[in-house]
N, C-alpha and C. Protein backbone atom coordinates (compact mmCIF):
# COMPACT_ATOMS: atom_id res chain seq x y z
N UNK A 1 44.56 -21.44 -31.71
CA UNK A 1 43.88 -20.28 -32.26
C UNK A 1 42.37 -20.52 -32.36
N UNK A 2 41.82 -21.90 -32.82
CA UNK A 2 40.41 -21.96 -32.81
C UNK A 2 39.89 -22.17 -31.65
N UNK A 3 40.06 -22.58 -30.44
CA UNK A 3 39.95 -22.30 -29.38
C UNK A 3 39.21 -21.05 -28.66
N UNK A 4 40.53 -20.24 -28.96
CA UNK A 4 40.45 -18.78 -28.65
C UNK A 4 39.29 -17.85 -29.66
N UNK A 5 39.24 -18.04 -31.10
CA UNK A 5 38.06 -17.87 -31.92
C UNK A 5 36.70 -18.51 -31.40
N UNK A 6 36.51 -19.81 -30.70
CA UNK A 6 35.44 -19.76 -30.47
C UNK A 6 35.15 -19.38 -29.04
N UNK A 7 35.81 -19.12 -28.24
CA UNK A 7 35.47 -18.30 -26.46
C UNK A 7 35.34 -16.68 -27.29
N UNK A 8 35.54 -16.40 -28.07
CA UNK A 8 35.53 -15.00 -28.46
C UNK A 8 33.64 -14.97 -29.31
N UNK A 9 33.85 -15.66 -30.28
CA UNK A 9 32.34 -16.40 -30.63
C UNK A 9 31.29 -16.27 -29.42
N UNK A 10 31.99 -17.00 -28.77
CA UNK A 10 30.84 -17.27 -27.47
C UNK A 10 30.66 -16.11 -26.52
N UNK A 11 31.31 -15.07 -25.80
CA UNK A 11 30.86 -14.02 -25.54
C UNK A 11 30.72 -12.98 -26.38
N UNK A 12 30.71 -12.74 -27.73
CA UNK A 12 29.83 -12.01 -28.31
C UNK A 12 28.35 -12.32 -28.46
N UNK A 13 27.95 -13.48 -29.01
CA UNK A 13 26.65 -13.83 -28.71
C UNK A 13 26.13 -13.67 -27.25
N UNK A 14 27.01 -13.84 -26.29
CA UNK A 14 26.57 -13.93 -25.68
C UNK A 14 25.81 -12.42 -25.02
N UNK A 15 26.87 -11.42 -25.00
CA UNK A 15 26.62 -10.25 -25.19
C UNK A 15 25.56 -9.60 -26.12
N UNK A 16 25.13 -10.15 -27.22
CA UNK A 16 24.04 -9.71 -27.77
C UNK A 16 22.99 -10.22 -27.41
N UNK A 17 22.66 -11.44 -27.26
CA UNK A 17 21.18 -11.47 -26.31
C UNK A 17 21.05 -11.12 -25.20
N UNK A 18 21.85 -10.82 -24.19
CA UNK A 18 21.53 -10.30 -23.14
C UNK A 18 20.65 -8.56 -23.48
N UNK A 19 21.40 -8.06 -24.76
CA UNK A 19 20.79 -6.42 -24.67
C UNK A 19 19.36 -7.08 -25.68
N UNK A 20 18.88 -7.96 -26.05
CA UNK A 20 17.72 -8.23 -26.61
C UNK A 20 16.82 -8.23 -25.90
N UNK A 21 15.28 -7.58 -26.21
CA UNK A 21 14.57 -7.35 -25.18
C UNK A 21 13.70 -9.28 -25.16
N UNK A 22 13.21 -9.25 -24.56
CA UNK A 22 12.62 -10.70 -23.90
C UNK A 22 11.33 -11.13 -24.89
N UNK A 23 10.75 -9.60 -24.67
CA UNK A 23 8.90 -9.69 -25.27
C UNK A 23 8.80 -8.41 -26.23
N UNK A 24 7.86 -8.73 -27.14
CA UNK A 24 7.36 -7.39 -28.12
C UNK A 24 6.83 -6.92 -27.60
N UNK A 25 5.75 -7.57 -26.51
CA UNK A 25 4.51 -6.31 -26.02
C UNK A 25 4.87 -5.80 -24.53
N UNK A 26 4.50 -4.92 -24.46
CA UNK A 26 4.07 -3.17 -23.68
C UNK A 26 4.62 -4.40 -22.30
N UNK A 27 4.93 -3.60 -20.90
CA UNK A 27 4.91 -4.13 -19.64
C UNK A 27 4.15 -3.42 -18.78
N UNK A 28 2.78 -3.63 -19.12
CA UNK A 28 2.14 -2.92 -18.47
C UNK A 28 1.53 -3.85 -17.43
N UNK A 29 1.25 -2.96 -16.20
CA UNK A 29 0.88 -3.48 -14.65
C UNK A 29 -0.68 -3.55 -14.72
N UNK A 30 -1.38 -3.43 -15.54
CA UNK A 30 -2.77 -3.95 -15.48
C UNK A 30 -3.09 -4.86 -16.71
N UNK A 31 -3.45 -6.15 -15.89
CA UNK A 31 -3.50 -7.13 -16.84
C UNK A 31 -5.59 -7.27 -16.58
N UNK A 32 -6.39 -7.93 -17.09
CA UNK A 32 -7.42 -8.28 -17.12
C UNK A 32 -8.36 -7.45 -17.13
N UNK A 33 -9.46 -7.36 -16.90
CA UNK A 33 -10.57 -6.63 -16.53
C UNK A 33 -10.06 -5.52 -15.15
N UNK A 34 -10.09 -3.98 -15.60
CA UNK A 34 -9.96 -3.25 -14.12
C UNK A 34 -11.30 -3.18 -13.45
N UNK A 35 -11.45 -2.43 -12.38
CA UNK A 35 -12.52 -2.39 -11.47
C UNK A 35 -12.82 -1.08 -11.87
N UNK A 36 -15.01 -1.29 -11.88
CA UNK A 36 -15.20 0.05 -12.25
C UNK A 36 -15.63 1.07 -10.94
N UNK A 37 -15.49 0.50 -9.92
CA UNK A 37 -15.26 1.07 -8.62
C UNK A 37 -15.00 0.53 -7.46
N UNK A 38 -14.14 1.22 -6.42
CA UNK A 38 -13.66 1.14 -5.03
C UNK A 38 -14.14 2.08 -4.05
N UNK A 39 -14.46 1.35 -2.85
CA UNK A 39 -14.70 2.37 -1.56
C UNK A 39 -13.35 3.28 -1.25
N UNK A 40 -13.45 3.87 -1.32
CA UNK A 40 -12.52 4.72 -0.87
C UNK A 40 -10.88 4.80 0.59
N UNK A 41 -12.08 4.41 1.26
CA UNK A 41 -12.31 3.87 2.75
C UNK A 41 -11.23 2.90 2.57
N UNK A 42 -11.03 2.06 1.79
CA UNK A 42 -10.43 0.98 1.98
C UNK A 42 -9.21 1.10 0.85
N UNK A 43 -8.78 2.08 0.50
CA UNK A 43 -7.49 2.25 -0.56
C UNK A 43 -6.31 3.08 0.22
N UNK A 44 -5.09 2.31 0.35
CA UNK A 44 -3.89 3.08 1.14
C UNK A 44 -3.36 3.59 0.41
N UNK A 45 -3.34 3.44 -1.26
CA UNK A 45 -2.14 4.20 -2.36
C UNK A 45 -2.98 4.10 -3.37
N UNK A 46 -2.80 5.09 -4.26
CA UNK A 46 -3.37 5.32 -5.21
C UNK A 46 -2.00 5.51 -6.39
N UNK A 47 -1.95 4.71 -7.40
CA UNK A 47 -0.88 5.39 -8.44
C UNK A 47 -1.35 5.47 -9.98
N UNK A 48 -0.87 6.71 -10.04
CA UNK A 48 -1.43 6.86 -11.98
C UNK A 48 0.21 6.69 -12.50
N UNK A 49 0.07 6.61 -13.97
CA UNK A 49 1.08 5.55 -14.58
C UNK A 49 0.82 6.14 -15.99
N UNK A 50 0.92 7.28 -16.93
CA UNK A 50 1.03 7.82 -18.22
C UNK A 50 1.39 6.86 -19.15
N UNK A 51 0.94 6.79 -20.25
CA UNK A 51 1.65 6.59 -21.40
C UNK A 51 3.14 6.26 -21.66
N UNK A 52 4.12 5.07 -21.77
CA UNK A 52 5.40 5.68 -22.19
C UNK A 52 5.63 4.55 -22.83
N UNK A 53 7.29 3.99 -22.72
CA UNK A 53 7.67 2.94 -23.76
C UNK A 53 7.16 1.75 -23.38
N UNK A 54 6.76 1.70 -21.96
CA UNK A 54 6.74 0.17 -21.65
C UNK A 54 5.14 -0.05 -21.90
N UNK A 55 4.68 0.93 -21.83
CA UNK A 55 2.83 0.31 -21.74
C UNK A 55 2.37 1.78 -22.14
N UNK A 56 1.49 1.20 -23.21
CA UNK A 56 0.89 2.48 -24.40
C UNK A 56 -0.41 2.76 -23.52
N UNK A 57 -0.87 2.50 -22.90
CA UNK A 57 -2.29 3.01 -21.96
C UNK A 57 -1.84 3.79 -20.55
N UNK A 58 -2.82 4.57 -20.02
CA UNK A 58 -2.98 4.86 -19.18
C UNK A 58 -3.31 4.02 -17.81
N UNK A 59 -2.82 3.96 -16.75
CA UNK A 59 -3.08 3.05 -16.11
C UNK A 59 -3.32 3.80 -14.59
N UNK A 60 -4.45 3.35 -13.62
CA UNK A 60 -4.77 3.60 -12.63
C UNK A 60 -4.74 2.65 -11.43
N UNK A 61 -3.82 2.37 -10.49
CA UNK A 61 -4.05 1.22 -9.74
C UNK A 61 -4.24 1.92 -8.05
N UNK A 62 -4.82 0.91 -7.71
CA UNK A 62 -5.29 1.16 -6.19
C UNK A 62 -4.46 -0.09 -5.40
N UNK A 63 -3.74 0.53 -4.19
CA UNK A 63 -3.57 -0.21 -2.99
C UNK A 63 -4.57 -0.37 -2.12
N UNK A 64 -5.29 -1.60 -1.36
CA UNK A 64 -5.81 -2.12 -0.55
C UNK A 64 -5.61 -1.83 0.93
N UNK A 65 -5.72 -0.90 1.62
CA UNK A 65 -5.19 -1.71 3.61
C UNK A 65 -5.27 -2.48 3.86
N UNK A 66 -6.00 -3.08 3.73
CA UNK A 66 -6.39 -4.33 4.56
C UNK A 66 -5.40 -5.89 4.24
N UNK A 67 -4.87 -5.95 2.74
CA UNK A 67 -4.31 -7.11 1.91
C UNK A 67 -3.33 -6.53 1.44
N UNK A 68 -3.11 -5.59 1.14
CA UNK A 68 -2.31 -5.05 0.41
C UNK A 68 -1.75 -5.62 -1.09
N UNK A 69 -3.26 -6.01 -1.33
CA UNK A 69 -3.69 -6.09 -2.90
C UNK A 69 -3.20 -4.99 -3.53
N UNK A 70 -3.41 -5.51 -5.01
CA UNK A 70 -3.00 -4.32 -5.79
C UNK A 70 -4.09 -4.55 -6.64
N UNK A 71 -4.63 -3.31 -7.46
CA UNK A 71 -6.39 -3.72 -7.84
C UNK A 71 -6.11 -2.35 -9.36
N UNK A 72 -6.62 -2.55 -10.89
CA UNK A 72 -6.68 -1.50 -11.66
C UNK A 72 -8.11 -0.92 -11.26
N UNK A 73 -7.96 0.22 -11.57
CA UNK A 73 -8.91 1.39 -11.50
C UNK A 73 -9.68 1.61 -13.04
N UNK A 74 -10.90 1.21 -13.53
CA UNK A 74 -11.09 1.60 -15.05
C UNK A 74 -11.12 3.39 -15.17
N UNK A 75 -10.29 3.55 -16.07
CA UNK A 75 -10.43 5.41 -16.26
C UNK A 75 -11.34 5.74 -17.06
N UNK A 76 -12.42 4.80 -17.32
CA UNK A 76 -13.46 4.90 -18.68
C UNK A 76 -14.71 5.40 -17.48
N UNK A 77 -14.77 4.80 -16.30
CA UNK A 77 -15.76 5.03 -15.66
C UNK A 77 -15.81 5.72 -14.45
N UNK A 78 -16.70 6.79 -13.76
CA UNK A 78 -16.72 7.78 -13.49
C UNK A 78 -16.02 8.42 -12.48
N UNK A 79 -15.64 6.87 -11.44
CA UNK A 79 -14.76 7.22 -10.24
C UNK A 79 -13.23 7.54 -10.86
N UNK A 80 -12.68 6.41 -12.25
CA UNK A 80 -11.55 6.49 -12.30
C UNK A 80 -11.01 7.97 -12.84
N UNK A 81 -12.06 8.11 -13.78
CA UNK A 81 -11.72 9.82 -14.32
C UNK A 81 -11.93 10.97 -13.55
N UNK A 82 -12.42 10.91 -12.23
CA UNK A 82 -12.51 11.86 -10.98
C UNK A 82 -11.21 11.80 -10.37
N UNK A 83 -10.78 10.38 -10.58
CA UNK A 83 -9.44 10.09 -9.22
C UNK A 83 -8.36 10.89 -10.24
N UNK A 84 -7.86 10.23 -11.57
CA UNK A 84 -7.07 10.76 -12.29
C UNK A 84 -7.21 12.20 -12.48
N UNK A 85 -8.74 13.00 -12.61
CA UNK A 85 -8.24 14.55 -12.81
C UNK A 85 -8.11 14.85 -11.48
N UNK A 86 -8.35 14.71 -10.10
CA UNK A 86 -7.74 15.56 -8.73
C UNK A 86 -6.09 14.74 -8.55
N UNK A 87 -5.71 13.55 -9.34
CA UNK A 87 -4.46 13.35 -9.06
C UNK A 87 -3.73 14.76 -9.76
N UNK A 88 -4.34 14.64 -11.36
CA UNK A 88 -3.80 15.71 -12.10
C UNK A 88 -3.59 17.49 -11.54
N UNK A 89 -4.72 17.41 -10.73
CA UNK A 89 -5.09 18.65 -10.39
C UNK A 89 -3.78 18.82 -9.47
N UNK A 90 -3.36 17.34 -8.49
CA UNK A 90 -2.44 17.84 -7.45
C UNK A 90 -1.51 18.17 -7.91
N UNK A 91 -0.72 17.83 -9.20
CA UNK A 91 0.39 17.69 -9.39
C UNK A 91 0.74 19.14 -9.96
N UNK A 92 0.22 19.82 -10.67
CA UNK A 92 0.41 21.22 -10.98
C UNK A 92 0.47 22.01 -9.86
């Protein structure tokens, strides 16, 4: 019987950390300093990224052609808040 009590023990725990999340903070895709501008010329994807559970900021990232880097966009400065309102504009 104690046997069987502790394999029962052991996949309940085990089952509860798996649904535990890993980290407290946000998973957001822009880590460091973003860029306060890009040539144009040289960006294959552009993606905006709202507010939600995983990351409390707004986020703007640019694809590269050439490397296919991935690069943040700052939305504080003048290109990023142009790119984000004609993204906005497209989407309506």
């Amino acid at each position: 019987m104690k046997p069987f009590l502790a394999i029962l023990c052991l996949f309940l725990c085990a089952a509860l950390i798996q649904g535990m999340p890993t980290s407290s903070r946000g998973r957001c895709l822009c880590r460091g300093r973003p860029l306060s501008g890009v040539n144009m010329g040289n960006v294959a994807e552009l993606e905006y990224h709202r507010p939600g559970p995983s990351c409390d900021v707004e986020e703007l990232i640019v694809c590269f052609k050439r490397n296919g880097n991935r690069a943040c966009l700052d939305l504080n400065k003048p290109q990023g808040r142009a790119i984000k309102e004609a993204i906005m504009r497209k989407k309506k």
